[in-house]
C-alpha atoms as a PDB file:
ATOM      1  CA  UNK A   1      15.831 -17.359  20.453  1.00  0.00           C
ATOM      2  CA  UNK A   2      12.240 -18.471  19.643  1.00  0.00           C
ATOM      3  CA  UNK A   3       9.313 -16.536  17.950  1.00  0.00           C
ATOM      4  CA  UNK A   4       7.958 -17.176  21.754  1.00  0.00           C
ATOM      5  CA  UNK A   5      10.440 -15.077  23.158  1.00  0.00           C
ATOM      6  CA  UNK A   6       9.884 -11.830  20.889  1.00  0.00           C
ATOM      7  CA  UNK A   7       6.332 -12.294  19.962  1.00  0.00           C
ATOM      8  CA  UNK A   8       3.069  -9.804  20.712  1.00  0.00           C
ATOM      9  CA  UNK A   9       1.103 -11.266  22.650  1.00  0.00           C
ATOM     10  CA  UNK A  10      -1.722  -9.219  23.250  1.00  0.00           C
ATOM     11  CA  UNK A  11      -3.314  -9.419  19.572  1.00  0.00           C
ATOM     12  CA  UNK A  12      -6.115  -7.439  18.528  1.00  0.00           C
ATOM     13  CA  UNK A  13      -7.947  -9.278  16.055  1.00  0.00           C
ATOM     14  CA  UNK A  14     -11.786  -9.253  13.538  1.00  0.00           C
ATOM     15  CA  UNK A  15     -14.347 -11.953  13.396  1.00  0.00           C
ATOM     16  CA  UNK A  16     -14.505 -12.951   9.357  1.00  0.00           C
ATOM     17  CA  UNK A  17     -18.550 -11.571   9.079  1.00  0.00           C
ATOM     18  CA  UNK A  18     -17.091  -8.009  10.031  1.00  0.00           C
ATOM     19  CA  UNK A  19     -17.719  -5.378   7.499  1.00  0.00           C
ATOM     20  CA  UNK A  20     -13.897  -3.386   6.272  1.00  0.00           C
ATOM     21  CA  UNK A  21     -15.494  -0.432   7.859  1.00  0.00           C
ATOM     22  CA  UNK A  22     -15.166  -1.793  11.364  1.00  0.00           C
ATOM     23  CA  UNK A  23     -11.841  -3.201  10.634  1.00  0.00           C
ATOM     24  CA  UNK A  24     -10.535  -0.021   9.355  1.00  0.00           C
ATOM     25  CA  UNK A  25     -12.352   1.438  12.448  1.00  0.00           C
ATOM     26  CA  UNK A  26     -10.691  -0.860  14.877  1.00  0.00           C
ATOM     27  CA  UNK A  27      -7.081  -0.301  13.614  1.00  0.00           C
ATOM     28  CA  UNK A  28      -7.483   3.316  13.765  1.00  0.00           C
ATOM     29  CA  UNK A  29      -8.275   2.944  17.322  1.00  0.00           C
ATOM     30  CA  UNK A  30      -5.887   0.444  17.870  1.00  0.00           C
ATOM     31  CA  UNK A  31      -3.411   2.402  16.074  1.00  0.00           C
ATOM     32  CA  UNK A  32      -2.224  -1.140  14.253  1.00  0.00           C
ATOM     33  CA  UNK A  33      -1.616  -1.594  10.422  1.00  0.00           C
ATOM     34  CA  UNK A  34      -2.996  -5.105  10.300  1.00  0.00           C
ATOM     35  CA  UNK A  35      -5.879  -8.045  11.765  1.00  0.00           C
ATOM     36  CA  UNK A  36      -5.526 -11.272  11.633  1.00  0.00           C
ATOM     37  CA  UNK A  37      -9.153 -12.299  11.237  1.00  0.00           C
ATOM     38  CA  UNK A  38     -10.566 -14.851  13.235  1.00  0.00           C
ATOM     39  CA  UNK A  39     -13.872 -17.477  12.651  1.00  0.00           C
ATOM     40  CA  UNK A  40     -16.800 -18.443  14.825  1.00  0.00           C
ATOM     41  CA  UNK A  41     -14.081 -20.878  16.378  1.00  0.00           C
ATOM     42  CA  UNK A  42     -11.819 -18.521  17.017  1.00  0.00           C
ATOM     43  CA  UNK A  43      -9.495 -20.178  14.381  1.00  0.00           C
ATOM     44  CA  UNK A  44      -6.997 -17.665  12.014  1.00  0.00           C
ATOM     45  CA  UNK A  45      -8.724 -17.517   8.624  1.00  0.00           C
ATOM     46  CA  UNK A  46      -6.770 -14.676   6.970  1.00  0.00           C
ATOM     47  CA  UNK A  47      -5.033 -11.291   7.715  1.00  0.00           C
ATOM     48  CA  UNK A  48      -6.558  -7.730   6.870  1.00  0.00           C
ATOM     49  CA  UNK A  49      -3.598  -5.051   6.583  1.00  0.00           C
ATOM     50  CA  UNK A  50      -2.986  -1.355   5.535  1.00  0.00           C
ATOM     51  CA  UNK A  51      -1.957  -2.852   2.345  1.00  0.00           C
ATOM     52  CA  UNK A  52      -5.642  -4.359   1.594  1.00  0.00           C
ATOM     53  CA  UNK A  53      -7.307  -1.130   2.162  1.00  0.00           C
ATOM     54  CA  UNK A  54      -4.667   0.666  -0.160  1.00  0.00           C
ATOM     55  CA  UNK A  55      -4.785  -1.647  -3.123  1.00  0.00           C
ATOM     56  CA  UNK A  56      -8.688  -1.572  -2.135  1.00  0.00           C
ATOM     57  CA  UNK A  57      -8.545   2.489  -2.873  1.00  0.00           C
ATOM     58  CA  UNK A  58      -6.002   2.622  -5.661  1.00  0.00           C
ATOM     59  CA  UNK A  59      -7.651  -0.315  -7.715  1.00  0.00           C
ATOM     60  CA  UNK A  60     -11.435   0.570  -6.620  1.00  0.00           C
ATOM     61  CA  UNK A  61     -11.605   3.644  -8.271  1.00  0.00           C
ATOM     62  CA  UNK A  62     -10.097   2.466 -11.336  1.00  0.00           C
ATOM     63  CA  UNK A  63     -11.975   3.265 -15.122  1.00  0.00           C
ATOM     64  CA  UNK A  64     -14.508   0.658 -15.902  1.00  0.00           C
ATOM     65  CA  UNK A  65     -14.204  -1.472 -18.852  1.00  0.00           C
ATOM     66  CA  UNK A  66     -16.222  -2.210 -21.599  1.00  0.00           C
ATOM     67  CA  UNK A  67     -18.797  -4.616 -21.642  1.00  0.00           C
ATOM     68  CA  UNK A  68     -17.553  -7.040 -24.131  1.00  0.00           C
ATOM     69  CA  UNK A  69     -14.062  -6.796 -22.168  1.00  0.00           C
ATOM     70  CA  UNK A  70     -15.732  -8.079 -19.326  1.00  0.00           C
ATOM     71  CA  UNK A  71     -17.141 -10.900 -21.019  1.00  0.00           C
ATOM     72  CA  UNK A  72     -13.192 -12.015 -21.512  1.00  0.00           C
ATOM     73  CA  UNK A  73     -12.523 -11.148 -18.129  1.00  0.00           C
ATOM     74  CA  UNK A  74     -11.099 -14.811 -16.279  1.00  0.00           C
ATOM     75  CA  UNK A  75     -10.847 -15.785 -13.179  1.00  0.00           C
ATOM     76  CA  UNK A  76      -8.286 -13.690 -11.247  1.00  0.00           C
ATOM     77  CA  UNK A  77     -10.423 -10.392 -12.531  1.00  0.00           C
ATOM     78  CA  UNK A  78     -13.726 -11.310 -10.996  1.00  0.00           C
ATOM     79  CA  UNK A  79     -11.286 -12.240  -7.734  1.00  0.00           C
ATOM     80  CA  UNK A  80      -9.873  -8.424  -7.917  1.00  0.00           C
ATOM     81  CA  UNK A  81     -13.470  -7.650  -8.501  1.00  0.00           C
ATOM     82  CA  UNK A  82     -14.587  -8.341  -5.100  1.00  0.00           C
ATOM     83  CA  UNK A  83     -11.779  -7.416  -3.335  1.00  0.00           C
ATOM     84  CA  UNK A  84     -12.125  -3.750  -4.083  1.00  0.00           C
ATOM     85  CA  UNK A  85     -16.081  -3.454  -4.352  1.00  0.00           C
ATOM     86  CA  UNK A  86     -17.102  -5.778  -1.603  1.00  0.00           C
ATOM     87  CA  UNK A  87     -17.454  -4.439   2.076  1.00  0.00           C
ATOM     88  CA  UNK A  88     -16.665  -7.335   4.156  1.00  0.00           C
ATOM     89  CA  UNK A  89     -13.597  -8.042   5.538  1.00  0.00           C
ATOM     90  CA  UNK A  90     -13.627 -12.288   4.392  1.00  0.00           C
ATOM     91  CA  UNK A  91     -13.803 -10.659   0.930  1.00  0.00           C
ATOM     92  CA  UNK A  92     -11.401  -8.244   1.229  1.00  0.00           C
ATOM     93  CA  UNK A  93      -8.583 -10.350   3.261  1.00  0.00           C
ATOM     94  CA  UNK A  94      -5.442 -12.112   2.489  1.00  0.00           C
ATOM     95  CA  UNK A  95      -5.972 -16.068   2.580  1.00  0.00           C
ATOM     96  CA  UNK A  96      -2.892 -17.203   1.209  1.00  0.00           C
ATOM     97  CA  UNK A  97      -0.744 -16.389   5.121  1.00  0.00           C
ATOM     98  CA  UNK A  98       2.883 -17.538   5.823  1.00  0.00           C
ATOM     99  CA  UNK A  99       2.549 -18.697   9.795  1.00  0.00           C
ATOM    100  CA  UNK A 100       5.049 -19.573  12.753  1.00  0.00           C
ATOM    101  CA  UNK A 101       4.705 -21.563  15.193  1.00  0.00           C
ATOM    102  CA  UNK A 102       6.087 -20.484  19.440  1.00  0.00           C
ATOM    103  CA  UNK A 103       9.138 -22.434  18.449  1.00  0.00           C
ATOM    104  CA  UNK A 104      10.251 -21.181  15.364  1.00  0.00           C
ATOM    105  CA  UNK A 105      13.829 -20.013  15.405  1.00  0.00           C
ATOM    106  CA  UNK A 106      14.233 -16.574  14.958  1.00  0.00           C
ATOM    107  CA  UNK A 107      16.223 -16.674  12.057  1.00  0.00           C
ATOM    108  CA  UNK A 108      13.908 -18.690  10.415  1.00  0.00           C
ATOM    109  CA  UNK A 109      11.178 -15.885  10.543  1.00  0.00           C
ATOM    110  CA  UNK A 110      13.571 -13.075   9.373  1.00  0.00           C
ATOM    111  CA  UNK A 111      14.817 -15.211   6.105  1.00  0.00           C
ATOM    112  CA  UNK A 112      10.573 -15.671   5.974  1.00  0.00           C
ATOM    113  CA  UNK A 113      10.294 -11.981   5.807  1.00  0.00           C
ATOM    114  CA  UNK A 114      12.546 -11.435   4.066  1.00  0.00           C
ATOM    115  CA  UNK A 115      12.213 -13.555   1.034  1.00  0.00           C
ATOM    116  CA  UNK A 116       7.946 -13.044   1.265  1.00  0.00           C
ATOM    117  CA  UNK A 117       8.500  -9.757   1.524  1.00  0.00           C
ATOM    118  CA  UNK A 118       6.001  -9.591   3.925  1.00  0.00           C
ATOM    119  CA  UNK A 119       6.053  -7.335   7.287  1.00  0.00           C
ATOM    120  CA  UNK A 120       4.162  -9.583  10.049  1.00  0.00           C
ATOM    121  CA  UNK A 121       3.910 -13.633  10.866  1.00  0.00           C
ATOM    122  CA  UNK A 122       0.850 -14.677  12.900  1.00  0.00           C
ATOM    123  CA  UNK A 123       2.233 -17.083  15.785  1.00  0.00           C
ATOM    124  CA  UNK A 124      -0.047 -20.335  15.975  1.00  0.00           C
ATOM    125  CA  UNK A 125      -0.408 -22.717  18.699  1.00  0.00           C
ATOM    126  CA  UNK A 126      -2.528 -25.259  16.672  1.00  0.00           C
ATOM    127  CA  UNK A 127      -5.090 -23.474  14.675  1.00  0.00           C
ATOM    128  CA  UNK A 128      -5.185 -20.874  16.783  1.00  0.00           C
ATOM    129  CA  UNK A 129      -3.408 -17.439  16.668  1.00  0.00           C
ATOM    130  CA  UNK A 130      -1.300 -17.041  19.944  1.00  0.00           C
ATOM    131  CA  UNK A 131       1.067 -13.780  19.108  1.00  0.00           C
ATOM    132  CA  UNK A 132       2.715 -12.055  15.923  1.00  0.00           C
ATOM    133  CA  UNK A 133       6.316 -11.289  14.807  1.00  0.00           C
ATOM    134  CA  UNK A 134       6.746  -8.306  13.041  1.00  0.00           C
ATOM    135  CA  UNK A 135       9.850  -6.438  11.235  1.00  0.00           C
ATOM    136  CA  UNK A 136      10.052  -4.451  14.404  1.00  0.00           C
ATOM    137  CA  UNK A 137       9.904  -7.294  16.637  1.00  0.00           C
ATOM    138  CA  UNK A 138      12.975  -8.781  15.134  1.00  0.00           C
ATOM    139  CA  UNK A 139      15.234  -5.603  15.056  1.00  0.00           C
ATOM    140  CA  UNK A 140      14.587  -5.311  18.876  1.00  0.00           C
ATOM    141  CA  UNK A 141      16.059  -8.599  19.414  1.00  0.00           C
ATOM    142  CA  UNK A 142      18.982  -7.528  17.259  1.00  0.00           C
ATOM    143  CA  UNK A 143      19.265  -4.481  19.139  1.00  0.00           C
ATOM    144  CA  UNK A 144      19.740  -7.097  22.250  1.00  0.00           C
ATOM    145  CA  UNK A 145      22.331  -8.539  20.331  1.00  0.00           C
ATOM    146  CA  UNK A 146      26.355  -9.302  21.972  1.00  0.00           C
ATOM    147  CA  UNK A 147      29.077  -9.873  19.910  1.00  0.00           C
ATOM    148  CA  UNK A 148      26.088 -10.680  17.026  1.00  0.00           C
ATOM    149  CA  UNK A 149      24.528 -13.327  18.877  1.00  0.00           C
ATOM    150  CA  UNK A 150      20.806 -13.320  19.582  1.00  0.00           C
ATOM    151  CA  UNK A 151      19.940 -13.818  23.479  1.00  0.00           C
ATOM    152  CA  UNK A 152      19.073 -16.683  24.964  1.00  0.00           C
ATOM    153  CA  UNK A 153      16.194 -16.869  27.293  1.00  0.00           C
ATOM    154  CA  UNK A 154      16.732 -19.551  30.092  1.00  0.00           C
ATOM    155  CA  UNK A 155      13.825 -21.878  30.462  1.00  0.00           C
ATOM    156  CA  UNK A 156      12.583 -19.516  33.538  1.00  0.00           C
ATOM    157  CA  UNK A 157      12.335 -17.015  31.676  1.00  0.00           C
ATOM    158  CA  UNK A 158       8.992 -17.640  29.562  1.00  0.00           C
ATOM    159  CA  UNK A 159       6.967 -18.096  32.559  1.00  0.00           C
ATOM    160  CA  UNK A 160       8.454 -14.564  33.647  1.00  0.00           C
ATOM    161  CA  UNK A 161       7.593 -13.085  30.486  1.00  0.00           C
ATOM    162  CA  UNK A 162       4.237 -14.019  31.031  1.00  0.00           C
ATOM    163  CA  UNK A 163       3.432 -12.897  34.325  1.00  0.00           C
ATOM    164  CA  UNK A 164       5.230  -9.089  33.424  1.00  0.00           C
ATOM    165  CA  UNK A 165       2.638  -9.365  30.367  1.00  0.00           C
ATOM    166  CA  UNK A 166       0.210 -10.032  33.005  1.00  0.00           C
ATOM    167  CA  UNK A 167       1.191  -7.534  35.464  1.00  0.00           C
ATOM    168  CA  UNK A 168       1.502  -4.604  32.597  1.00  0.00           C
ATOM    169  CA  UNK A 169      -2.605  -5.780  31.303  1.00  0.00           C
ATOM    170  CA  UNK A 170      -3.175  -4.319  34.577  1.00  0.00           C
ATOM    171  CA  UNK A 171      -1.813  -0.852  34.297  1.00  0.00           C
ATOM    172  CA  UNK A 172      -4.097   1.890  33.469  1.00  0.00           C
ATOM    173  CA  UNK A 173      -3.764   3.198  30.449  1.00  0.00           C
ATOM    174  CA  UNK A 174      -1.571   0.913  29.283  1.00  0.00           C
ATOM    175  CA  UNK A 175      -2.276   0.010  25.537  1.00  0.00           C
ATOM    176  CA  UNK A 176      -0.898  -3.488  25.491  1.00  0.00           C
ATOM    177  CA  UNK A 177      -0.973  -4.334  22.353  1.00  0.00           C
ATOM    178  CA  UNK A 178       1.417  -1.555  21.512  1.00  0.00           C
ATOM    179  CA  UNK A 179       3.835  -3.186  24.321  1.00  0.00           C
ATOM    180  CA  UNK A 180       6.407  -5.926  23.699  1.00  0.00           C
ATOM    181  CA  UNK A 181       8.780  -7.363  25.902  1.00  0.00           C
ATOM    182  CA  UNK A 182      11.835  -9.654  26.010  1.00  0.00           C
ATOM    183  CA  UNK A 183      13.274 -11.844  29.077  1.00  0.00           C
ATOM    184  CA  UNK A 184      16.820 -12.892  29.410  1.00  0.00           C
ATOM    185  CA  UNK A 185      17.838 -14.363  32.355  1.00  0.00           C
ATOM    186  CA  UNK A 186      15.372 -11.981  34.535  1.00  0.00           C
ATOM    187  CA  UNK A 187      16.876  -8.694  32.823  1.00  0.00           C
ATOM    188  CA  UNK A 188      13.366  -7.096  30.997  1.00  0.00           C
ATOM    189  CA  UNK A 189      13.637  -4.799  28.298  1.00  0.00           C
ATOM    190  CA  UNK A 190      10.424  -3.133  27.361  1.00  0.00           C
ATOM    191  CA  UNK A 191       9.417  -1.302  23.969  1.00  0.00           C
ATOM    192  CA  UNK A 192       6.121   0.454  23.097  1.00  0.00           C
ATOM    193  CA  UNK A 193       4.103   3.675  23.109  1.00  0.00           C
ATOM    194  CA  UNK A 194       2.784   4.983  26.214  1.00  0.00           C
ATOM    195  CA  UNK A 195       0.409   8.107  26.526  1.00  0.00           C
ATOM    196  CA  UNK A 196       2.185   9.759  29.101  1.00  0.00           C
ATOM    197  CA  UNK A 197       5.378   9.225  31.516  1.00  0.00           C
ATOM    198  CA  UNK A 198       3.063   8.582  34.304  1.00  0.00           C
ATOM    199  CA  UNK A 199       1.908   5.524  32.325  1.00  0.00           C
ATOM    200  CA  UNK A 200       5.867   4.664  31.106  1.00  0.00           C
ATOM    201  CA  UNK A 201       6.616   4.862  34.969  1.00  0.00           C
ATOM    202  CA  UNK A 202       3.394   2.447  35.832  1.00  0.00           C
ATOM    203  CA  UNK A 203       4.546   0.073  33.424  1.00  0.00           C
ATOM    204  CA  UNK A 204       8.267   0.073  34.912  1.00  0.00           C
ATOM    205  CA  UNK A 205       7.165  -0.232  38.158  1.00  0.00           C
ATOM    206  CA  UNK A 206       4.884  -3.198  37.312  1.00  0.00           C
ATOM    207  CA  UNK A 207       7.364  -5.037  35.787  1.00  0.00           C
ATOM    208  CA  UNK A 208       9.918  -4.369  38.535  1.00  0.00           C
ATOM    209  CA  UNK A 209       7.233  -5.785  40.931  1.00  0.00           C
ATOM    210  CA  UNK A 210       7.132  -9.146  39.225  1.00  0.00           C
ATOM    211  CA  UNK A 211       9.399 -11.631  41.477  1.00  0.00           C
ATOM    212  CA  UNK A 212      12.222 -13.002  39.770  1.00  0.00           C
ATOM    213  CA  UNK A 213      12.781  -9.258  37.913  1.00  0.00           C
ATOM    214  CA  UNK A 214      16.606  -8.076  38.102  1.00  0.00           C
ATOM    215  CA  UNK A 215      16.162  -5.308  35.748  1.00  0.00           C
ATOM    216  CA  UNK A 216      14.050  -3.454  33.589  1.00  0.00           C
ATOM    217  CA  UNK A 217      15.174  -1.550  30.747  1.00  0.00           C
ATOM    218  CA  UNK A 218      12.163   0.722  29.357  1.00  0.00           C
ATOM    219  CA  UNK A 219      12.098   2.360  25.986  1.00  0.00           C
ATOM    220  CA  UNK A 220       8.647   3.879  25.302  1.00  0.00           C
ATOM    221  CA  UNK A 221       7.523   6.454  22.335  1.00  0.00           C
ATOM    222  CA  UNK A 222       4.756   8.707  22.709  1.00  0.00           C
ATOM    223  CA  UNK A 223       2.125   8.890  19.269  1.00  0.00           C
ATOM    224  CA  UNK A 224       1.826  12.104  17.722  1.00  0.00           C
ATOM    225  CA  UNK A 225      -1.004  14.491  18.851  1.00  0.00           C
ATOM    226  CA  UNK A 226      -3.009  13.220  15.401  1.00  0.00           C
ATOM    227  CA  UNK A 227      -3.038   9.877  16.514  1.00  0.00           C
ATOM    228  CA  UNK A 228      -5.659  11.110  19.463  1.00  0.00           C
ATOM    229  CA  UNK A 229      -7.925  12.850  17.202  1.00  0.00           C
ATOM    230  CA  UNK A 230      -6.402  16.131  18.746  1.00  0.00           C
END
């Protein structure tokens, strides 16, 4: 199994001259913890997460120092500087990203995880961002597990993904980027929050409509009334 075959596909992501404002805007209405954030070309430049804004908080309101401390400050303080004061999102980012590319085993990006301790790899086809593999992502697939092997798509299978990805963009209300799928060997299991069961049903039956389905095996959550803004 291949980060292809677990992978988000529908990505919502920030152009770098955004201000943290919209970003934290857009993931509140995206209900996502992280951006990868894109440039002019449309090429991944950096990641915005949760964990930004939260050092950005805890460190931005910290006691300032002296003057003549400053004046020893190096490098890496000037750096932390920004981060927390500044109010746009190229500031603010991470740079330094671990990356996977569509054929990346697996098990390669869970040791990556693990050992970065890190929650999320941005998929790349080239420089640009094609999907992301999170934490969640990966114990899905082992929840698809036999016998503690991974499944393995068949080669029909990707194009199948693809057109149920398709087919679900098109159900109202669907949020797709809170939808993942896999494919193995035409069976389709489906994760993901819906808003309501007539939405969960829309989604089964598009997927069920896609030729070459067998089965579909839905598991949607429903987000807490606070979510909404209720």
């Amino acid at each position: 199994m291949k980060a292809k075959d677990i992978m988000k596909t529908a990505v919502v992501s920030i152009r770098d001259d955004s201000t943290v404002e919209q970003a934290v805007n857009l993931m509140l209405e995206n209900h996502i913890s992280a951006l990868p954030v894109l440039d002019s070309d449309n090429k991944l430049v950096g990641l915005i997460s949760e964990g930004d804004l939260i050092r950005r908080m805890r460190d931005g309101g910290a006691e300032r120092r002296s003057w003549w401390l400053e004046l020893f400050a190096g490098e890496g303080d000037a750096r932390d500087y920004v981060k927390t004061r500044s109010h746009r999102v190229v500031d603010v980012m991470t740079r330094d990203l671990v990356t996977a590319e569509e054929d990346t085993p697996v098990s390669e990006i869970a040791r990556t995880l693990e050992t970065r301790r890190i929650k999320r790899v941005p998929v790349l086809r080239g420089e640009r961002i094609v999907g992301i593999v999170s934490r969640a992502d990966l114990v899905r697939a082992l929840a698809q597990s036999k016998d503690g092997k991974l499944p393995s798509p068949a080669t029909e299978d990707e194009p199948l993904r693809k057109a149920i990805e398709a087919a679900i963009a098109e159900v109202p209300g669907a949020s797709v980027n809170l939808i993942n799928l896999m494919v193995e060997n035409g069976n389709v299991s489906i994760w993901g929050i819906a808003d309501s069961d007539f939405v969960e049903n829309a989604i089964r039956v598009a997927a069920e409509n896609v030729e070459g389905v067998r089965s579909v095996d839905i598991h949607m959550g429903r987000l807490p009334a606070w979510a909404y803004g209720i």
